[in-house]
C-alpha atoms as a PDB file:
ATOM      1  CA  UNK A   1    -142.526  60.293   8.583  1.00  0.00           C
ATOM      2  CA  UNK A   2    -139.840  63.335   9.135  1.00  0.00           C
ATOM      3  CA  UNK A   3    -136.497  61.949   7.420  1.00  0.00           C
ATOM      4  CA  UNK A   4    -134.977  64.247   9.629  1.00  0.00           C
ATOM      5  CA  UNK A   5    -136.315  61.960  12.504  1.00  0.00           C
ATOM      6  CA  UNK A   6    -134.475  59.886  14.856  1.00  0.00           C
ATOM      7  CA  UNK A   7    -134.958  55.872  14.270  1.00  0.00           C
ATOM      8  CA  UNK A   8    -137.453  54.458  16.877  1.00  0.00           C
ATOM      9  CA  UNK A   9    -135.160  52.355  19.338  1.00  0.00           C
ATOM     10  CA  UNK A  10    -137.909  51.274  21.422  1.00  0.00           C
ATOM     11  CA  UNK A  11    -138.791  51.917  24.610  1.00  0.00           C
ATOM     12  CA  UNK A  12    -136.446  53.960  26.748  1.00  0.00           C
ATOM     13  CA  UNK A  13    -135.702  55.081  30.625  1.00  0.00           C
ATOM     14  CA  UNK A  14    -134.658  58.508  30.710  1.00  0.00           C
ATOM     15  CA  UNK A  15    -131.991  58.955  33.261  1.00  0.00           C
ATOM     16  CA  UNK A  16    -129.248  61.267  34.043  1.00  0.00           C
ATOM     17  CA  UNK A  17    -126.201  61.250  35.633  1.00  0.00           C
ATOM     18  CA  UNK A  18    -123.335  62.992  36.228  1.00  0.00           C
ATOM     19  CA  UNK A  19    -120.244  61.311  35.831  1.00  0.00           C
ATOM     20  CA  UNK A  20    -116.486  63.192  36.869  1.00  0.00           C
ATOM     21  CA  UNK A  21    -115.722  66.060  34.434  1.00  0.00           C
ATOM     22  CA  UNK A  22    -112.531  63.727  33.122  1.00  0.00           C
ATOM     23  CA  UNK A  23    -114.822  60.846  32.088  1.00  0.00           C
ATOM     24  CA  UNK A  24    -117.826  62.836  30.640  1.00  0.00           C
ATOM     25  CA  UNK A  25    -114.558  64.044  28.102  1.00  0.00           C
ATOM     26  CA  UNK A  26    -113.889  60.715  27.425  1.00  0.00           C
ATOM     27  CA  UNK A  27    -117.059  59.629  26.827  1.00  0.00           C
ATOM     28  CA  UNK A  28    -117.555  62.986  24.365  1.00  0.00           C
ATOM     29  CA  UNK A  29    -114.372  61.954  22.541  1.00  0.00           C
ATOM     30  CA  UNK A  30    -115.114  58.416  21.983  1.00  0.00           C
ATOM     31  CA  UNK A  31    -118.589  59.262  21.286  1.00  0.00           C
ATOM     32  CA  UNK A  32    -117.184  61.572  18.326  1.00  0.00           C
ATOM     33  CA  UNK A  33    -114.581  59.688  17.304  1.00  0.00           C
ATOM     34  CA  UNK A  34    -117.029  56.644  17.118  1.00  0.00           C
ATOM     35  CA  UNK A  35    -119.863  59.112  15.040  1.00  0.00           C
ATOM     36  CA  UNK A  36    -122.748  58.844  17.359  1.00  0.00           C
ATOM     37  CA  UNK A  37    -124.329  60.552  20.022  1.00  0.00           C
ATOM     38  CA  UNK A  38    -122.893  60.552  23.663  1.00  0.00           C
ATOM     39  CA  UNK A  39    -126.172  59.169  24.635  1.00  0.00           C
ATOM     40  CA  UNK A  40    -126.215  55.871  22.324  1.00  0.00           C
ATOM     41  CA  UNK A  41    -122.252  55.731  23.036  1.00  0.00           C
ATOM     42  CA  UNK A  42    -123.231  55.284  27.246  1.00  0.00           C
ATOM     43  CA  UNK A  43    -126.284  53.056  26.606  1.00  0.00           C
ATOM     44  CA  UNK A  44    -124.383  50.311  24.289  1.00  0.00           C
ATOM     45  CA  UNK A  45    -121.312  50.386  26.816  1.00  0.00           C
ATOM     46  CA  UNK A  46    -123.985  50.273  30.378  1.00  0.00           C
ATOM     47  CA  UNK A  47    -126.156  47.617  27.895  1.00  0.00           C
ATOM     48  CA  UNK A  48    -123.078  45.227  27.630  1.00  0.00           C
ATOM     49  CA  UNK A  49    -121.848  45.920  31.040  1.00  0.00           C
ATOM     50  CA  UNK A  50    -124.962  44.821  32.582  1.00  0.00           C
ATOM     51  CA  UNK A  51    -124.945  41.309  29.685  1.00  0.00           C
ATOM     52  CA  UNK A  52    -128.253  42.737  27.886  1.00  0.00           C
ATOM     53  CA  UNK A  53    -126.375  43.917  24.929  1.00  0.00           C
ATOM     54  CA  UNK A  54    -129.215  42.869  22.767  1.00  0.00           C
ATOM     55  CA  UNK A  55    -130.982  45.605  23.657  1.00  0.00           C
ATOM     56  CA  UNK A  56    -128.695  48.311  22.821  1.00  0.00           C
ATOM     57  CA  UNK A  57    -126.272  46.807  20.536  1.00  0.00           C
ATOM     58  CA  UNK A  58    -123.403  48.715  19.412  1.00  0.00           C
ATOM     59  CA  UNK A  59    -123.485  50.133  16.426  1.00  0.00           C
ATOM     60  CA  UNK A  60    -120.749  49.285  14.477  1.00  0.00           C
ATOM     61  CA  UNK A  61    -118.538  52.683  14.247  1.00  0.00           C
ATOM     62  CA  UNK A  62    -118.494  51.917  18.137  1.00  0.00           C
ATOM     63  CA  UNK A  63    -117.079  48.035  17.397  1.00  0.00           C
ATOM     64  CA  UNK A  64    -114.610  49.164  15.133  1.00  0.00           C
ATOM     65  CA  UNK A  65    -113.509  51.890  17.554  1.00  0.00           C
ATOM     66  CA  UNK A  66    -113.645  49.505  20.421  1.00  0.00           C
ATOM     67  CA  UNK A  67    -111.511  46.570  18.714  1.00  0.00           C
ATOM     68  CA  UNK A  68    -108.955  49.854  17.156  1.00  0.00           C
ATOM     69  CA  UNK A  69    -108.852  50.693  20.762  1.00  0.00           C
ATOM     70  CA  UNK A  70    -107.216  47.296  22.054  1.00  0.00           C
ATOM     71  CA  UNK A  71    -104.914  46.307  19.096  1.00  0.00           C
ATOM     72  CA  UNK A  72    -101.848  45.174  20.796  1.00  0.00           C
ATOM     73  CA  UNK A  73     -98.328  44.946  19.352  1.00  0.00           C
ATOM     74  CA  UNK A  74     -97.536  41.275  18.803  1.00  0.00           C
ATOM     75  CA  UNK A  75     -95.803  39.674  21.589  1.00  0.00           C
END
């Protein structure tokens, strides 16, 4: 197997979309920021927003950037 490969994630449905150019920067900037590709970044978020987030689950640079995301200051 080519090391350089990317891991199997199973089967997937190609789509495309094209969101408003302000959130398709936000998605590239969290993507980044998180350390994984724009592409794995929308299918965990669409995954969990549709309650199947078994079968994309987030990786966990995009948890820890999620839960750094809603720290609130103590009340």
């Amino acid at each position: 197997m080519d090391p350089m490969a990317p891991k199997y994630k199973g089967e997937r449905d190609p789509m495309m979309t094209r969101p408003p150019v302000e959130v398709g920067a936000i998605i590239r900037k969290n993507a980044k920021e998180a350390g994984i590709p724009y592409g794995d970044y929308i299918a965990a978020i669409l995954s969990e927003y549709v309650g199947l987030s078994y079968q994309c689950p987030m990786p966990q640079s995009l948890q820890t950037h999620k839960q750094q995301e809603l720290d609130l200051p103590a009340a």
